[in-house]
Protein backbone atom coordinates (compact mmCIF):
# COMPACT_ATOMS: atom_id res chain seq x y z
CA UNK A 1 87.15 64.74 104.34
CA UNK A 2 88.45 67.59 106.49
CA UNK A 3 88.48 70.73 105.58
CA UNK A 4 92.28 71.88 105.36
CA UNK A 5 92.63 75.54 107.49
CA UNK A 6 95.17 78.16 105.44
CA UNK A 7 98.13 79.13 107.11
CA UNK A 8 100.69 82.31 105.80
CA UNK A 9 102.78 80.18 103.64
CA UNK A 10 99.95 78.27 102.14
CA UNK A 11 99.40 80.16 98.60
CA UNK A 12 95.96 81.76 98.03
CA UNK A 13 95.57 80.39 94.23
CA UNK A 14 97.75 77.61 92.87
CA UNK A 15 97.33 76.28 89.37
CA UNK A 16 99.52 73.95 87.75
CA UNK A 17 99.40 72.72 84.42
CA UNK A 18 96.11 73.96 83.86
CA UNK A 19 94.05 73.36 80.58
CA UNK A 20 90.47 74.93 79.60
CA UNK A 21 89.05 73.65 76.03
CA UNK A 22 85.34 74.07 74.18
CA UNK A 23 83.24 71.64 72.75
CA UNK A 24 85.64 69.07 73.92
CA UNK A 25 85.74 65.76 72.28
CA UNK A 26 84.24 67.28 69.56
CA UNK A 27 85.71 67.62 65.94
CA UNK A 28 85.82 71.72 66.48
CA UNK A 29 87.35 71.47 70.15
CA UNK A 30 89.19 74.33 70.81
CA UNK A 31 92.15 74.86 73.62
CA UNK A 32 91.66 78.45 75.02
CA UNK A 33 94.33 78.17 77.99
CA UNK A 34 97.83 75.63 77.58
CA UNK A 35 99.15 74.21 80.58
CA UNK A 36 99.15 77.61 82.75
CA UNK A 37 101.09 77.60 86.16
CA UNK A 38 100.90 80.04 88.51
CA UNK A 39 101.25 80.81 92.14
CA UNK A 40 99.61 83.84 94.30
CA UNK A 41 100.47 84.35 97.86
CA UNK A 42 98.67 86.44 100.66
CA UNK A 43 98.84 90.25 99.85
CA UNK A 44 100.33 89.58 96.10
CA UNK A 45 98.87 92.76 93.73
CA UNK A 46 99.11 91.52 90.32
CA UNK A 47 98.07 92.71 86.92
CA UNK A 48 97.42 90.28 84.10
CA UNK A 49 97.95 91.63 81.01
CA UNK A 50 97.19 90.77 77.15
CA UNK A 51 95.47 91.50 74.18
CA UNK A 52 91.72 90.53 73.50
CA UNK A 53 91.07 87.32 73.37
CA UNK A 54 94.44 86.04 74.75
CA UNK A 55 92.54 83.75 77.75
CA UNK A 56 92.74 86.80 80.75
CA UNK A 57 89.03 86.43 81.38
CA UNK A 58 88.84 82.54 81.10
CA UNK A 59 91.70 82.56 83.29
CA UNK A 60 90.13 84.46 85.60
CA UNK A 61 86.56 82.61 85.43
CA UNK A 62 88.57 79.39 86.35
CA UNK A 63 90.73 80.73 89.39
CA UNK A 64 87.04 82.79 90.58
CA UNK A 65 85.93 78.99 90.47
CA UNK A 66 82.96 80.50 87.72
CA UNK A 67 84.85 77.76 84.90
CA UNK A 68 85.94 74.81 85.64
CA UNK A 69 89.27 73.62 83.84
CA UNK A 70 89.30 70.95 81.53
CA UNK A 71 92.59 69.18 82.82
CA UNK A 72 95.07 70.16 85.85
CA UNK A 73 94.92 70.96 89.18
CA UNK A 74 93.78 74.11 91.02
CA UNK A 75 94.19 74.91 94.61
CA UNK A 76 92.61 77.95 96.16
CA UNK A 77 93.73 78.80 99.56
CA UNK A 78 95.16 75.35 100.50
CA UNK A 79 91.10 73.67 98.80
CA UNK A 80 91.69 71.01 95.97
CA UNK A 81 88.95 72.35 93.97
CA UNK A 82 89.14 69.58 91.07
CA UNK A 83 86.22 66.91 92.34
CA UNK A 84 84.29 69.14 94.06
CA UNK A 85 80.87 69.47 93.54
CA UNK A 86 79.12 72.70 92.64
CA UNK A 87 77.67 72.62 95.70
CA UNK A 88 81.16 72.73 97.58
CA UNK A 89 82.61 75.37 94.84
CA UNK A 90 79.74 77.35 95.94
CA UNK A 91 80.61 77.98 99.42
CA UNK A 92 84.49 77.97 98.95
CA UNK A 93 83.45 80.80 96.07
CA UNK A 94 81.35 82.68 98.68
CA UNK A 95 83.39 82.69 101.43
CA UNK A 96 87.07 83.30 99.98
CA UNK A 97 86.81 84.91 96.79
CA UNK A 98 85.76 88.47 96.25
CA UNK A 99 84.54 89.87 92.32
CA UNK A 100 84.68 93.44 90.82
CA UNK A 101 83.54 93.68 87.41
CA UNK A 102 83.44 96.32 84.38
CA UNK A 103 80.19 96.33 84.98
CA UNK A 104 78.90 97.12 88.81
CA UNK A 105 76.05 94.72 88.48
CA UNK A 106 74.51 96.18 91.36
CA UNK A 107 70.76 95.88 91.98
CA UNK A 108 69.67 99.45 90.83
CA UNK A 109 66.30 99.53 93.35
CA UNK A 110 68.42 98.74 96.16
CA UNK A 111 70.15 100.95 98.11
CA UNK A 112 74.07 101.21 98.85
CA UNK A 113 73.77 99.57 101.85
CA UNK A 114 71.51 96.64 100.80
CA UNK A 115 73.57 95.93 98.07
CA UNK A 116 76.59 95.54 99.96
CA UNK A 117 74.74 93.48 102.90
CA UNK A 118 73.64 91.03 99.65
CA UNK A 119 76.77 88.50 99.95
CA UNK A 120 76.29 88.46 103.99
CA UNK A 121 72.50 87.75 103.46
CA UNK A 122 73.23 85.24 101.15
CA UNK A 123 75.22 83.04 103.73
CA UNK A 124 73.44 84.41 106.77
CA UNK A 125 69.84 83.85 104.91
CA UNK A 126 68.43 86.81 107.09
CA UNK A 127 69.57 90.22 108.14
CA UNK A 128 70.88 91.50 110.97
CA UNK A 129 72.25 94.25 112.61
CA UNK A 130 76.04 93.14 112.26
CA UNK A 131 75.47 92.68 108.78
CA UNK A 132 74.17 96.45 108.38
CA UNK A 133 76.99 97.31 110.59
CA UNK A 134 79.54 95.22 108.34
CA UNK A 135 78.48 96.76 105.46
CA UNK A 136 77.66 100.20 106.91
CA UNK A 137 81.83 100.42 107.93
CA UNK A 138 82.53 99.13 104.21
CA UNK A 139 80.68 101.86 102.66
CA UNK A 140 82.89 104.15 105.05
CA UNK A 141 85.92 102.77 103.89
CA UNK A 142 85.13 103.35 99.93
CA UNK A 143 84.20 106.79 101.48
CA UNK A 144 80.13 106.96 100.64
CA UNK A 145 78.71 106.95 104.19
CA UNK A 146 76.65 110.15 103.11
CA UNK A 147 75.46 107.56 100.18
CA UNK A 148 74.94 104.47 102.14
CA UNK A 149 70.69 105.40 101.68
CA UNK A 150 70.76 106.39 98.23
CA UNK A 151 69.72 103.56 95.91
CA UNK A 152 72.35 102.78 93.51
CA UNK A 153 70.66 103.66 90.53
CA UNK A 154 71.07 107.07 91.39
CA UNK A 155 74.24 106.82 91.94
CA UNK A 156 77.62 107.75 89.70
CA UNK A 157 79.39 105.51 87.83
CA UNK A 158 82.51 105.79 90.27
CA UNK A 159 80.32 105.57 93.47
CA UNK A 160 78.69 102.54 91.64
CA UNK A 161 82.07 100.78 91.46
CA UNK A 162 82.73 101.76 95.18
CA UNK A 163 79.72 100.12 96.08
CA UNK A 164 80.95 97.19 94.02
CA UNK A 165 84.37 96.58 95.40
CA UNK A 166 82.41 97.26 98.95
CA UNK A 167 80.19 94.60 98.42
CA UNK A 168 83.05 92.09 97.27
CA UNK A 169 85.03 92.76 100.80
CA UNK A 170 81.63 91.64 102.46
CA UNK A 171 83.18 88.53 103.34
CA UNK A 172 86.64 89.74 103.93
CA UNK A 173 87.68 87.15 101.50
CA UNK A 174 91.24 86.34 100.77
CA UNK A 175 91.31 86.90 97.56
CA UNK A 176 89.72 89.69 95.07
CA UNK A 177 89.42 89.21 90.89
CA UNK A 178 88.92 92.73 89.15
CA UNK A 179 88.14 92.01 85.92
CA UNK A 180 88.70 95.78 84.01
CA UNK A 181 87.17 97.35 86.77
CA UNK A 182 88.17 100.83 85.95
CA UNK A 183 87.38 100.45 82.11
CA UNK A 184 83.85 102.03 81.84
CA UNK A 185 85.77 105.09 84.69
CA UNK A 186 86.89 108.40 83.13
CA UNK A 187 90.45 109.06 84.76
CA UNK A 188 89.88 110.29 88.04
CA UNK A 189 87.26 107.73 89.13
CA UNK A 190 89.65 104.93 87.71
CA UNK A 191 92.34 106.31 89.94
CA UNK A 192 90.12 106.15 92.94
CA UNK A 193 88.87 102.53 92.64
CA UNK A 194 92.08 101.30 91.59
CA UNK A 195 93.63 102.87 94.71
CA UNK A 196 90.76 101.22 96.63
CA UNK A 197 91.90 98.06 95.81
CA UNK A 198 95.56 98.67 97.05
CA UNK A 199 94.60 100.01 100.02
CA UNK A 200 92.72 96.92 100.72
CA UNK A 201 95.79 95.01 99.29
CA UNK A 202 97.94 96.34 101.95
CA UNK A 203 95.77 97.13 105.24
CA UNK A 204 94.05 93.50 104.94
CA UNK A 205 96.43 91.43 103.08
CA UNK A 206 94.32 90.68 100.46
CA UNK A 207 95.45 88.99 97.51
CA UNK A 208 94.34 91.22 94.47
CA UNK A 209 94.38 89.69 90.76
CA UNK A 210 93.40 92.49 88.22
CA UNK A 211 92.78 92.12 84.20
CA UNK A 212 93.58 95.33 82.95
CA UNK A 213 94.09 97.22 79.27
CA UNK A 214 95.66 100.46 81.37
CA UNK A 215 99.18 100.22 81.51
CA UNK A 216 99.82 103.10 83.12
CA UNK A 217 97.76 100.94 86.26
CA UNK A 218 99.35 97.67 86.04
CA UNK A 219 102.80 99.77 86.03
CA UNK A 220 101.67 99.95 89.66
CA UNK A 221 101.15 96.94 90.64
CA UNK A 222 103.59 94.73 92.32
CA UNK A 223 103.63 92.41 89.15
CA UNK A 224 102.58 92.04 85.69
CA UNK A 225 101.45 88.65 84.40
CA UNK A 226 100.89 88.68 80.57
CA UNK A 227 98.66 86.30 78.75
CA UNK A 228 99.19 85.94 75.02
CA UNK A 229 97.35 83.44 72.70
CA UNK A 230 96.35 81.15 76.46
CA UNK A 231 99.70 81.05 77.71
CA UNK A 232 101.65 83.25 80.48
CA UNK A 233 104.61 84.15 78.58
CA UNK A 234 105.99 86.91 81.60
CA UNK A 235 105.58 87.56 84.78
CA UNK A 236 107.70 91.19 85.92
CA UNK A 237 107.65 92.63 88.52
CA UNK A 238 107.07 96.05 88.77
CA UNK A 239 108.20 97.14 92.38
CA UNK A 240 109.05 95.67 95.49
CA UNK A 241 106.67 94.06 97.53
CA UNK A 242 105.34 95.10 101.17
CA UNK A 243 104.85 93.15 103.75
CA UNK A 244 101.22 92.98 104.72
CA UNK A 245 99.69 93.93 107.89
């Protein structure tokens, strides 16, 4: 089959009627998202919202292409994704979709700068001196140039996070899941990363979807998508939207 190329109107994530269950088939099955539909475009900023437990991290999982759904279609950046193999999610994951966590999960006796050449390698399969270029102008853009040496074990818990969203532009991918990544910040670090991600938002178009608890964050976001008990029960937005570069 060919692959089908993206163009500006195609949406980055579509999902329609889409179902995750456990243990399915089984006497205890259990349906943790209900038919959701949703549609993200290039250079959409949205917050999803809702209390623990609601489905924002499953949700998540399945658009990051980490889950797969239990019924319904899902479309990432014009890809059919239902039927593919885990071979084929694998390189459609790696080359389009960028992840920040809560946690960095960075690899503590690397350095800045290896950790942030680590999705490049892994599609390369050697390094080069692009790649340390590539990742050597990312760690300029999250401002930690002087850090780019350092290993990242001895490095903050904001400049670990820097290095983390760094590492998930490696691949300038279209789209970027932040799953709390400002909840283990105090204030000002949280600030910084989250303005980070806008910045890459609006210079590169990237389409940003970001789980958050902080209100006072997803108030600035372009639009709020709340999740209660697996369901998307609103979807407000929250300002205008800007055209992308």
């Amino acid at each position: 089959m060919a692959e089908v190329l993206p163009n500006d109107s195609t949406p980055v994530v579509e999902l329609r009627d889409v179902r995750s269950a456990y243990n399915v088939g089984k006497l205890n099955e259990v349906e943790v998202l209900h038919g959701i539909n949703l549609l993200l475009h290039k250079g959409d900023f949205c917050a999803v919202m809702g209390p623990s437990g609601s489905g924002k991290s499953t949700l998540l999982n399945i658009v990051g292409l980490l889950d797969r759904p239990t019924s319904g279609q899902l479309q990432i950046n014009g890809q059919e994704t239902i039927g593919m193999d885990d071979r084929a999610l694998t390189h459609l994951r790696g080359h389009t979709i960028g992840f920040v966590f809560q946690y960095h999960h960075l690899i503590t006796a690397f350095t800045a700068l290896e950790n942030v050449m680590m999705p490049i390698l892994g599609a390369a399969g050697f390094p080069d001196d692009t790649m340390r270029e590539r990742a050597a102008e990312l760690l300029e853009s999250v401002g930690l140039t002087k850090w780019r040496d350092n290993l990242a074990g001895n490095l903050s818990g904001g400049q670990q996070q820097r290095v983390a969203l760094a590492r998930a532009l490696a691949m300038a991918p279209a789209l970027l899941l932040a799953d709390e990544p400002t909840g283990n910040l105090d204030s000002k670090s949280a600030d910084e990363v989250f303005d980070l991600l806008r910045r890459c938002n609006k210079e590169q178009g990237t389409t940003v979807l970001f789980v958050t608890h902080n209100a006072a964050l997803a108030a600035r976001c372009d639009k709020i998508i709340q999740v209660i008990d697996g369901r998307i029960v609103d979807g407000q937005s929250t300002a205008p939207r800007e055209p992308s570069a």
